[in-house]
PDB file of N, CA and C in Angstrom:
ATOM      1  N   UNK A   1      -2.626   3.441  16.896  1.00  0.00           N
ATOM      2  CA  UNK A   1      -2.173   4.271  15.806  1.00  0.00           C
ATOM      3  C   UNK A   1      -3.053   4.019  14.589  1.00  0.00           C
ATOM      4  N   UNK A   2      -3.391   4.953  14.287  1.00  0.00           N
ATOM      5  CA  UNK A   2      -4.528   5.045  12.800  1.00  0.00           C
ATOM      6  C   UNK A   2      -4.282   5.203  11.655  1.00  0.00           C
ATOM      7  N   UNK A   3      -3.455   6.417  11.752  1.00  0.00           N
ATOM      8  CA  UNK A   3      -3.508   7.737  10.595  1.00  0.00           C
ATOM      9  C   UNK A   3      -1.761   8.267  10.663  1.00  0.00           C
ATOM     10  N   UNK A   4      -1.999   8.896   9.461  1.00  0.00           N
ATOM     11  CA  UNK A   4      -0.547   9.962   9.363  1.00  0.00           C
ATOM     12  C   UNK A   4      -0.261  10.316  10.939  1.00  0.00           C
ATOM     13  N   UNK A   5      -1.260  11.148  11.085  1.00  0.00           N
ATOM     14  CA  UNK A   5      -0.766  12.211  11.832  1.00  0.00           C
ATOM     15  C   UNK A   5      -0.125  11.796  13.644  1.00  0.00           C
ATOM     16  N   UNK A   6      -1.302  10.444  13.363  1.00  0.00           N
ATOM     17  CA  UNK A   6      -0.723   9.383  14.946  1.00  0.00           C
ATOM     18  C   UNK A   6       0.611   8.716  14.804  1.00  0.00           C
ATOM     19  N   UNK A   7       1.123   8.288  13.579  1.00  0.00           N
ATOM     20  CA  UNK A   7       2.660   8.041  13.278  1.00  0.00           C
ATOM     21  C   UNK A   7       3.471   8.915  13.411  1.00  0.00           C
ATOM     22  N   UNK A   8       3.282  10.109  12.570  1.00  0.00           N
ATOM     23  CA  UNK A   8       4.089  11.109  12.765  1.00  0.00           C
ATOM     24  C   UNK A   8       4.633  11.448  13.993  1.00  0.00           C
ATOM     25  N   UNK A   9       3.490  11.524  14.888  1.00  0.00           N
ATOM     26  CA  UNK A   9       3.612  12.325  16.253  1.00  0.00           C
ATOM     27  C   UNK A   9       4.393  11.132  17.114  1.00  0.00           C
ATOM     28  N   UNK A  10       4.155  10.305  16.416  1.00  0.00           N
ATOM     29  CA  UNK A  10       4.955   8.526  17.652  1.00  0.00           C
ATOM     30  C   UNK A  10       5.999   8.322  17.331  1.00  0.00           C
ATOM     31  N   UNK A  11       6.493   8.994  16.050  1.00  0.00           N
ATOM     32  CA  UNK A  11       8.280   9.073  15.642  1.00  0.00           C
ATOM     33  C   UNK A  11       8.868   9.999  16.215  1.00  0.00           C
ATOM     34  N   UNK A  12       8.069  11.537  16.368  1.00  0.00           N
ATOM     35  CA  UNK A  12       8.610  12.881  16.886  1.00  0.00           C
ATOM     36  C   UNK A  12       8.999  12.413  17.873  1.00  0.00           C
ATOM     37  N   UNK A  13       7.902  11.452  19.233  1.00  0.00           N
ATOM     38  CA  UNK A  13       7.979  11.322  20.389  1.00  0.00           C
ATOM     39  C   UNK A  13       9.346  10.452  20.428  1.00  0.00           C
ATOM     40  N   UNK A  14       9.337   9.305  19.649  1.00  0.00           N
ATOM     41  CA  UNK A  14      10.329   8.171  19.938  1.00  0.00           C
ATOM     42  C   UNK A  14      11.704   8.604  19.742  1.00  0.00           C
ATOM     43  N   UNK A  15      12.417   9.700  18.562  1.00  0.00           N
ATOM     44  CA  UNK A  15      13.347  10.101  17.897  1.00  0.00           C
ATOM     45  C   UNK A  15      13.715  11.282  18.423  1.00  0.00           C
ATOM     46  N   UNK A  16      12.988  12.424  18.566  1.00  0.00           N
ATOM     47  CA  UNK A  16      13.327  13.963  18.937  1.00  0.00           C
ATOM     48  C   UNK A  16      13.358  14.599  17.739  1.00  0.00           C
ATOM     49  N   UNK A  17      12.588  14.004  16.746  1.00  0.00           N
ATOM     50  CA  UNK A  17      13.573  14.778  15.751  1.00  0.00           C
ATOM     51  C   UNK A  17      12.103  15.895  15.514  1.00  0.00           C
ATOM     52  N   UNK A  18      12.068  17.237  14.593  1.00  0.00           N
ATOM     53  CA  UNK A  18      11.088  17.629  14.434  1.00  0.00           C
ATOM     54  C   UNK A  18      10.092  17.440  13.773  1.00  0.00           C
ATOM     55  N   UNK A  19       8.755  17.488  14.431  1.00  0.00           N
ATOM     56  CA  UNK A  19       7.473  17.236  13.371  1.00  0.00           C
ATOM     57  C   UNK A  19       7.583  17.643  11.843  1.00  0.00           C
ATOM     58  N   UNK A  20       8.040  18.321  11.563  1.00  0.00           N
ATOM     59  CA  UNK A  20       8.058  18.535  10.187  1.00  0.00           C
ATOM     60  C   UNK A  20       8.866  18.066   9.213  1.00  0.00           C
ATOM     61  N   UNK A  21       9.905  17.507   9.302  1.00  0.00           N
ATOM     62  CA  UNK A  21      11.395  16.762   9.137  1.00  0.00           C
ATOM     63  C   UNK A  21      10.667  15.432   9.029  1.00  0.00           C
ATOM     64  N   UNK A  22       9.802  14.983   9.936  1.00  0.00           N
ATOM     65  CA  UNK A  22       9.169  13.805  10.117  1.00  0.00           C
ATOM     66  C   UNK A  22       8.171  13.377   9.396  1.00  0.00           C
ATOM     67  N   UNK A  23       7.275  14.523   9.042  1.00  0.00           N
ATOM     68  CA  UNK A  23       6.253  14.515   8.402  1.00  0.00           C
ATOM     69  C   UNK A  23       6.935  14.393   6.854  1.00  0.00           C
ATOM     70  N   UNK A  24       7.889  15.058   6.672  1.00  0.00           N
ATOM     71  CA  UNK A  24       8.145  15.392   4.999  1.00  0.00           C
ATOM     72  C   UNK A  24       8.728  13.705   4.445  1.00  0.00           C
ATOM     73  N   UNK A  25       9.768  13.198   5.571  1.00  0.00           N
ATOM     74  CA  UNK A  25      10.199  11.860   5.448  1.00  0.00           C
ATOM     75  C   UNK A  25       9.192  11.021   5.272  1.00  0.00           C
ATOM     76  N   UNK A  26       8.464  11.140   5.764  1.00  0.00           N
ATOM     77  CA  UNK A  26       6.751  10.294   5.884  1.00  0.00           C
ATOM     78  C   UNK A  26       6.002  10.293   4.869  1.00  0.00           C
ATOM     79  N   UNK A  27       5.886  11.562   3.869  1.00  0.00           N
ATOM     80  CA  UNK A  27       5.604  11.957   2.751  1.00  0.00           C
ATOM     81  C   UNK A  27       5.803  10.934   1.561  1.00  0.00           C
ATOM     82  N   UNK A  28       7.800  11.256   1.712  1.00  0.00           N
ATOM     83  CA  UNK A  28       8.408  10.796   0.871  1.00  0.00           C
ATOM     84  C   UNK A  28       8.550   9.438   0.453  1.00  0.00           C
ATOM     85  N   UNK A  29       8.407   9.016   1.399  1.00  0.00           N
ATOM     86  CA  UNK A  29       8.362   7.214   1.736  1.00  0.00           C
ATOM     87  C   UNK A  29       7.371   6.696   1.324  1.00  0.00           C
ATOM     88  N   UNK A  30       6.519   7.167   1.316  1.00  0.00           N
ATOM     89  CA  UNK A  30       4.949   6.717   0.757  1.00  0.00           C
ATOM     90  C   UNK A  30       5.077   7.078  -0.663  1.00  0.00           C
ATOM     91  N   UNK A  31       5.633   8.106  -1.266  1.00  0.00           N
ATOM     92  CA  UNK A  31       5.817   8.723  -2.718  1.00  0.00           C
ATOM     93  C   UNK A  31       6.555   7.485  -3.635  1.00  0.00           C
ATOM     94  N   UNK A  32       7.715   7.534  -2.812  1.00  0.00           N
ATOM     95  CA  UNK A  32       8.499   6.635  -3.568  1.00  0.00           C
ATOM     96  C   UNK A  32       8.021   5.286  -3.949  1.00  0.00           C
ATOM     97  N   UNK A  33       7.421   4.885  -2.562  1.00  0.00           N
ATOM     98  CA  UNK A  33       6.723   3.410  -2.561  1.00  0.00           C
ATOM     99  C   UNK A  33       5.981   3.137  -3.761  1.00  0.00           C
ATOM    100  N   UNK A  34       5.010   4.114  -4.210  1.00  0.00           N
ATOM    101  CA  UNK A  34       3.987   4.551  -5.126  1.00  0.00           C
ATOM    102  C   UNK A  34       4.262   4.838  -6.664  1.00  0.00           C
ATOM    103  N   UNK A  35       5.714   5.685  -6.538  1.00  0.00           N
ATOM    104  CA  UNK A  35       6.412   5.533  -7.942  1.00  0.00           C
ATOM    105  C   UNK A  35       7.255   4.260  -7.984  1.00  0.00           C
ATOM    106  N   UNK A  36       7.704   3.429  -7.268  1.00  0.00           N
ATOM    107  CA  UNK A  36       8.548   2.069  -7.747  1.00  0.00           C
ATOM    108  C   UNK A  36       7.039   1.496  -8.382  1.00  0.00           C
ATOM    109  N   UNK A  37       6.221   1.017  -7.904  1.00  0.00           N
ATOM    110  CA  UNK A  37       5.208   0.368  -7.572  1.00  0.00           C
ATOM    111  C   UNK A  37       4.482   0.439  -9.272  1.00  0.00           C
ATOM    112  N   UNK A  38       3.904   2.204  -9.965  1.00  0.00           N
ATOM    113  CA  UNK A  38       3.676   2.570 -10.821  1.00  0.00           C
ATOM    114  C   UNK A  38       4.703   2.166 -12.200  1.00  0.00           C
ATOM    115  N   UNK A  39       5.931   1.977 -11.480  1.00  0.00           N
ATOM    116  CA  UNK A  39       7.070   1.301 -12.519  1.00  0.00           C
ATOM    117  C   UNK A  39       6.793  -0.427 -12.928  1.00  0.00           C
ATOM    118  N   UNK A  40       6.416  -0.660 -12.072  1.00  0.00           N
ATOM    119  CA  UNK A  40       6.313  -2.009 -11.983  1.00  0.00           C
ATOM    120  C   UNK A  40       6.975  -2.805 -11.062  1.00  0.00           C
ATOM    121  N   UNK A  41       7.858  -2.056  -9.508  1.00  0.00           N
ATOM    122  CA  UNK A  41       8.551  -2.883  -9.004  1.00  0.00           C
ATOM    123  C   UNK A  41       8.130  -3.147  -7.965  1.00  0.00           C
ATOM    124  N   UNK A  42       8.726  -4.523  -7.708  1.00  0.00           N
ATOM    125  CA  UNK A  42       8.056  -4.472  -6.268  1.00  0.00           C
ATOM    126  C   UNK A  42       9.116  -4.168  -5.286  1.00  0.00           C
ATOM    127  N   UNK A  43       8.217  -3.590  -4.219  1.00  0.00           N
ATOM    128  CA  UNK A  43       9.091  -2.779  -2.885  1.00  0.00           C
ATOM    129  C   UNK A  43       8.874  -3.791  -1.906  1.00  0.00           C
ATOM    130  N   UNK A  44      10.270  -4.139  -1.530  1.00  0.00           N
ATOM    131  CA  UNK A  44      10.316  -5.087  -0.139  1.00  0.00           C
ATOM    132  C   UNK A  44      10.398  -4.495   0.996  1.00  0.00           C
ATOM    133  N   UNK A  45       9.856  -4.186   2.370  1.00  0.00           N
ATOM    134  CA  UNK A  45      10.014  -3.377   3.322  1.00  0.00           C
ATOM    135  C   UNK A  45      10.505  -5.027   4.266  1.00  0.00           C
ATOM    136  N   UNK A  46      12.002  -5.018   4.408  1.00  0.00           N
ATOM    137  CA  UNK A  46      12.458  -6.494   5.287  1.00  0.00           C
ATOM    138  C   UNK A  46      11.850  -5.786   6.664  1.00  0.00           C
ATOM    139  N   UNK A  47      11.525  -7.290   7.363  1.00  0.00           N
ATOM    140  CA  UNK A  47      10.790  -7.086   8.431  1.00  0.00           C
ATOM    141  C   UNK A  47       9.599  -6.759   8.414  1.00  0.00           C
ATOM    142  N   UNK A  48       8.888  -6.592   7.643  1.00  0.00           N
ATOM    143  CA  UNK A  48       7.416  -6.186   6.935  1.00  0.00           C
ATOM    144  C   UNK A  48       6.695  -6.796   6.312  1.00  0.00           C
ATOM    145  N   UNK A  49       7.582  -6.737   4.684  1.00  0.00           N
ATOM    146  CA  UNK A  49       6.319  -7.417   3.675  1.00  0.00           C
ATOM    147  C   UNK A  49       7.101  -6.706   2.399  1.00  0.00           C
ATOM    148  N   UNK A  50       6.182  -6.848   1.642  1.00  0.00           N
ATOM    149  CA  UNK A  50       6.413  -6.452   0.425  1.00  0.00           C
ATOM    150  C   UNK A  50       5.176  -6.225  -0.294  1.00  0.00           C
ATOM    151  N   UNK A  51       4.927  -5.209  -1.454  1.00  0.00           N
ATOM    152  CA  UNK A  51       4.316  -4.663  -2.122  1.00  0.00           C
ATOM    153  C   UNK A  51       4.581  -5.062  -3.721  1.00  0.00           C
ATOM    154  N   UNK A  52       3.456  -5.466  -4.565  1.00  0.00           N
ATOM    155  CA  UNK A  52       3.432  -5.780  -5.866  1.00  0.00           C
ATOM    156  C   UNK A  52       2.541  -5.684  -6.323  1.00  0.00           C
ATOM    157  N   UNK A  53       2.850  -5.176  -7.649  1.00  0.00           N
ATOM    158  CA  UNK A  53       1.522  -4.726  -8.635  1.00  0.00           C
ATOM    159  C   UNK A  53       0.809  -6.088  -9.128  1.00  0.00           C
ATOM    160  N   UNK A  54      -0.036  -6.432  -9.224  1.00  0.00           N
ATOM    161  CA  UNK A  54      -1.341  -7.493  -9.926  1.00  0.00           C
ATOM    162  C   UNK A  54      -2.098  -7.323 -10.585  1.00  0.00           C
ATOM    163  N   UNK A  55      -1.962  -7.977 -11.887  1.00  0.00           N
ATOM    164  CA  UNK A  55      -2.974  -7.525 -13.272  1.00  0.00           C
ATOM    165  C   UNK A  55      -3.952  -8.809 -13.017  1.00  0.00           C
ATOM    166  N   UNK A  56      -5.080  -8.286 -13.506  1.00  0.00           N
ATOM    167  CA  UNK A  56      -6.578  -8.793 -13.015  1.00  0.00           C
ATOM    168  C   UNK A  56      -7.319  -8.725 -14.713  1.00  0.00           C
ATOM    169  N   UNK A  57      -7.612 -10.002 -15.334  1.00  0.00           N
ATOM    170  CA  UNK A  57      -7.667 -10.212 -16.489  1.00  0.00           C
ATOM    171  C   UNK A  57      -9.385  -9.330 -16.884  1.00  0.00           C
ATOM    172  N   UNK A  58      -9.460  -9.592 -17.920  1.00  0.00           N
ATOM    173  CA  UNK A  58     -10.763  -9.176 -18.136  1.00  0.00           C
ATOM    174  C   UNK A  58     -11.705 -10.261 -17.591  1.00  0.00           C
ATOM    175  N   UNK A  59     -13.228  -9.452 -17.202  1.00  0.00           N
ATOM    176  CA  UNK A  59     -14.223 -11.045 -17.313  1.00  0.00           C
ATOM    177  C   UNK A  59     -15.120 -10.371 -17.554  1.00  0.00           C
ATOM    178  N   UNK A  60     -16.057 -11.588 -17.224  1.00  0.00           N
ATOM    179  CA  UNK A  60     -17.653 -11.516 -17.881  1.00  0.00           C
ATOM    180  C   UNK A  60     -18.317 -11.444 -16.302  1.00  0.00           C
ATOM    181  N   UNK A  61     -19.146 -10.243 -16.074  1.00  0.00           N
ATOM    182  CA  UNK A  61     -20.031  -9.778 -14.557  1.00  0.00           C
ATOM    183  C   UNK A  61     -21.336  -9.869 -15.173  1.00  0.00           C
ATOM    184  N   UNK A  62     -21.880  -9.775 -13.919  1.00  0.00           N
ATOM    185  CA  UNK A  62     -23.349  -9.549 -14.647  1.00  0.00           C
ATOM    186  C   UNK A  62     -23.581  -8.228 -13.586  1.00  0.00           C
ATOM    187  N   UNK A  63     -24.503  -7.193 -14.445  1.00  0.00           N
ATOM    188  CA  UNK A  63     -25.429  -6.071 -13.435  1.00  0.00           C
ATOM    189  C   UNK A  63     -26.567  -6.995 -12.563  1.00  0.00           C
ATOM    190  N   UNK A  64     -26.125  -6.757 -11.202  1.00  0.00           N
ATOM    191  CA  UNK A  64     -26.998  -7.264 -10.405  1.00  0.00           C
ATOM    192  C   UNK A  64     -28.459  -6.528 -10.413  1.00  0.00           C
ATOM    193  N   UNK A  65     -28.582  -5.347 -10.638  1.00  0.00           N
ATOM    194  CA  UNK A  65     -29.870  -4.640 -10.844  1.00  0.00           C
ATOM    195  C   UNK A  65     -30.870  -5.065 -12.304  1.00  0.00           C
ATOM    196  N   UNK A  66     -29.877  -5.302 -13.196  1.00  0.00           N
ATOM    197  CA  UNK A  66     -30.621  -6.166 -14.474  1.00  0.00           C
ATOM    198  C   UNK A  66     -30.266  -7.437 -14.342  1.00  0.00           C
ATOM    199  N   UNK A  67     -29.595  -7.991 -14.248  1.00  0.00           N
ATOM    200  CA  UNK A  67     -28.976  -9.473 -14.598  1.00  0.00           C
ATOM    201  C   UNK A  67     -28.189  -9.264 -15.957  1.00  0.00           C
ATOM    202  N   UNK A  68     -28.006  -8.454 -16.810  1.00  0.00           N
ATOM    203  CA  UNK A  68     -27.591  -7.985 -17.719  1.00  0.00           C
ATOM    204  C   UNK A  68     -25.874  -8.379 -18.085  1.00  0.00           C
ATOM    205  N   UNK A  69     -25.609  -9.377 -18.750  1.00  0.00           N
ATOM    206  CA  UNK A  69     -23.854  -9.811 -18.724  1.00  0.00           C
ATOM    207  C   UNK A  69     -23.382  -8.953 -19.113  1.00  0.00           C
ATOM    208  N   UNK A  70     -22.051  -7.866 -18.554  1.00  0.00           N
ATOM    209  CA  UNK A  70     -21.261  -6.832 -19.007  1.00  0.00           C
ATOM    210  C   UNK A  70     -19.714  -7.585 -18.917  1.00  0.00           C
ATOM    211  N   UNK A  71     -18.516  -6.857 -19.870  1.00  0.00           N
ATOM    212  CA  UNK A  71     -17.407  -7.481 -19.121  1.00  0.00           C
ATOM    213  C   UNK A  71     -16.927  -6.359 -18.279  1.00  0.00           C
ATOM    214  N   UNK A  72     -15.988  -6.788 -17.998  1.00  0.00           N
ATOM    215  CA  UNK A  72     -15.297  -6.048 -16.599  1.00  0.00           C
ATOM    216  C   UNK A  72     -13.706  -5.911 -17.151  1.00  0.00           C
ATOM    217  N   UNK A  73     -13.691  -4.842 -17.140  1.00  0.00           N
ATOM    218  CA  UNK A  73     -12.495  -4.705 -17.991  1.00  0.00           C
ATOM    219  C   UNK A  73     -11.448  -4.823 -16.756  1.00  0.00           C
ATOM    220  N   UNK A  74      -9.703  -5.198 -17.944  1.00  0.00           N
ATOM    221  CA  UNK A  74      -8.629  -5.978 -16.944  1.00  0.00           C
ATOM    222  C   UNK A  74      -7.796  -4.733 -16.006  1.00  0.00           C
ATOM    223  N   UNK A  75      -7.461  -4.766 -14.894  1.00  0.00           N
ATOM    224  CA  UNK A  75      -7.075  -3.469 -14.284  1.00  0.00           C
ATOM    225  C   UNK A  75      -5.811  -3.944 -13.530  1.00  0.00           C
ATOM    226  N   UNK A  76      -5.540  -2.879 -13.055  1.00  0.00           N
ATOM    227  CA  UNK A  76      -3.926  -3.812 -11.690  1.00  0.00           C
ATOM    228  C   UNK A  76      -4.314  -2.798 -10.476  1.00  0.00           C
ATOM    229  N   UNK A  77      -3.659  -3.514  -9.346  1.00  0.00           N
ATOM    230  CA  UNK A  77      -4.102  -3.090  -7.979  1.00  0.00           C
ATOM    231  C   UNK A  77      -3.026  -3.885  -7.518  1.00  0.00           C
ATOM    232  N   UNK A  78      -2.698  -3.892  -6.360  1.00  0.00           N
ATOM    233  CA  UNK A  78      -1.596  -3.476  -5.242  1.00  0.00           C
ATOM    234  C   UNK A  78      -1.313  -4.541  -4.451  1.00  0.00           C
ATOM    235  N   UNK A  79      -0.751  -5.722  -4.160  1.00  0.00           N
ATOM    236  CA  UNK A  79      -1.109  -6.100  -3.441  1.00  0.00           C
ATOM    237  C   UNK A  79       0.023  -6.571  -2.595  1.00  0.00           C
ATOM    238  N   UNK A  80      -0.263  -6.641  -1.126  1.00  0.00           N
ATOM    239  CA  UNK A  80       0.925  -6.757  -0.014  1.00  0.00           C
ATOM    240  C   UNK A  80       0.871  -8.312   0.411  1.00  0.00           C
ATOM    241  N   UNK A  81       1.913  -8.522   0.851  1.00  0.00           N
ATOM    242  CA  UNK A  81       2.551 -10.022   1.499  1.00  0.00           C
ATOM    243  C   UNK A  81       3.426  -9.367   2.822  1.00  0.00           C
ATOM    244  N   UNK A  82       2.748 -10.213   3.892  1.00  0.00           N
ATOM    245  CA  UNK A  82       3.280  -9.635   5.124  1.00  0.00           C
ATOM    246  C   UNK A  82       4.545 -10.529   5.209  1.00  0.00           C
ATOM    247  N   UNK A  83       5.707 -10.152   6.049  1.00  0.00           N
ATOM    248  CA  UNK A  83       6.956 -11.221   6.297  1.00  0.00           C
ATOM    249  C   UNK A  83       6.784 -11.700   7.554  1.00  0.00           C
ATOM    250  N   UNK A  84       7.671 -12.938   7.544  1.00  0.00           N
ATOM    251  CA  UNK A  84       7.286 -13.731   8.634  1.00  0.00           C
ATOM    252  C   UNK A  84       7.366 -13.023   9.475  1.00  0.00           C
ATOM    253  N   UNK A  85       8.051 -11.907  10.101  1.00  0.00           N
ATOM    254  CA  UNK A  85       8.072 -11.462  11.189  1.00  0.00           C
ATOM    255  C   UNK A  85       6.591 -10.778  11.739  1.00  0.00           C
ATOM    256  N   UNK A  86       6.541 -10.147  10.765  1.00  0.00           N
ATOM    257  CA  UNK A  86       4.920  -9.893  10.903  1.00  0.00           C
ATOM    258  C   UNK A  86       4.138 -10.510  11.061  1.00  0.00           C
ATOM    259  N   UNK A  87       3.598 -11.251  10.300  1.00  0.00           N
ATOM    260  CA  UNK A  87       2.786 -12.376  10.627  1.00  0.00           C
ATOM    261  C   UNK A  87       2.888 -13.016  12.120  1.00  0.00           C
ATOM    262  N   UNK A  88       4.134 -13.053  12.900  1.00  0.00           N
ATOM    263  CA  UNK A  88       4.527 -13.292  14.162  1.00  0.00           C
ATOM    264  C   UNK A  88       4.561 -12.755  15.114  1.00  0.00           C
ATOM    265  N   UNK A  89       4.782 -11.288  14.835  1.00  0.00           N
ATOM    266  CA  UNK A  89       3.740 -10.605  15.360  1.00  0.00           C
ATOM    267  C   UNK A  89       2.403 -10.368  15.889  1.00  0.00           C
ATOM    268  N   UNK A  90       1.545 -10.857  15.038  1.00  0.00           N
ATOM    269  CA  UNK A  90       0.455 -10.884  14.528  1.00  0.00           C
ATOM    270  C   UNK A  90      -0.147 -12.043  15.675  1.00  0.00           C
TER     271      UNK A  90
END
């Protein structure tokens, strides 16, 4: 399984329910994940992991093409923690 569209089709198969019903739930789940997330919360998926936002301070880079010191301004990005089950999985 890769992509949307290989999940989608492996829930239709597993559930009965219809591709499109499936797809929109699939949508939504990812939406929501994305607006808690943009709030600042973190989303626990039990049996999974969990999702949390991470602020990343400013620093000092250098341009590798000049050597030139720039800073790097402070940003946030995403970051997941698998649960034990997963990991045991794994």
């Amino acid at each position: 399984m890769a992509g949307k569209g290989d999940m989608v089709d492996r829930i239709v198969e597993l559930t009965g329910f219809p591709k499109t019903q499936v797809a929109l739930c699939y949508d939504t789940l990812f939406d929501l994940i994305g607006e808690a997330l943009a709030d600042g919360d973190k989303v626990s998926v039990p049996g999974f992991g969990a999702f949390q936002v991470s602020e990343r301070a400013a620093r000092q880079g250098r341009n590798p093409a000049t050597g030139e010191t720039i800073t790097i301004a402070a940003s946030k990005t995403v970051r997941f923690k698998p649960s034990k089950n997963l990991k045991e999985r794994l």
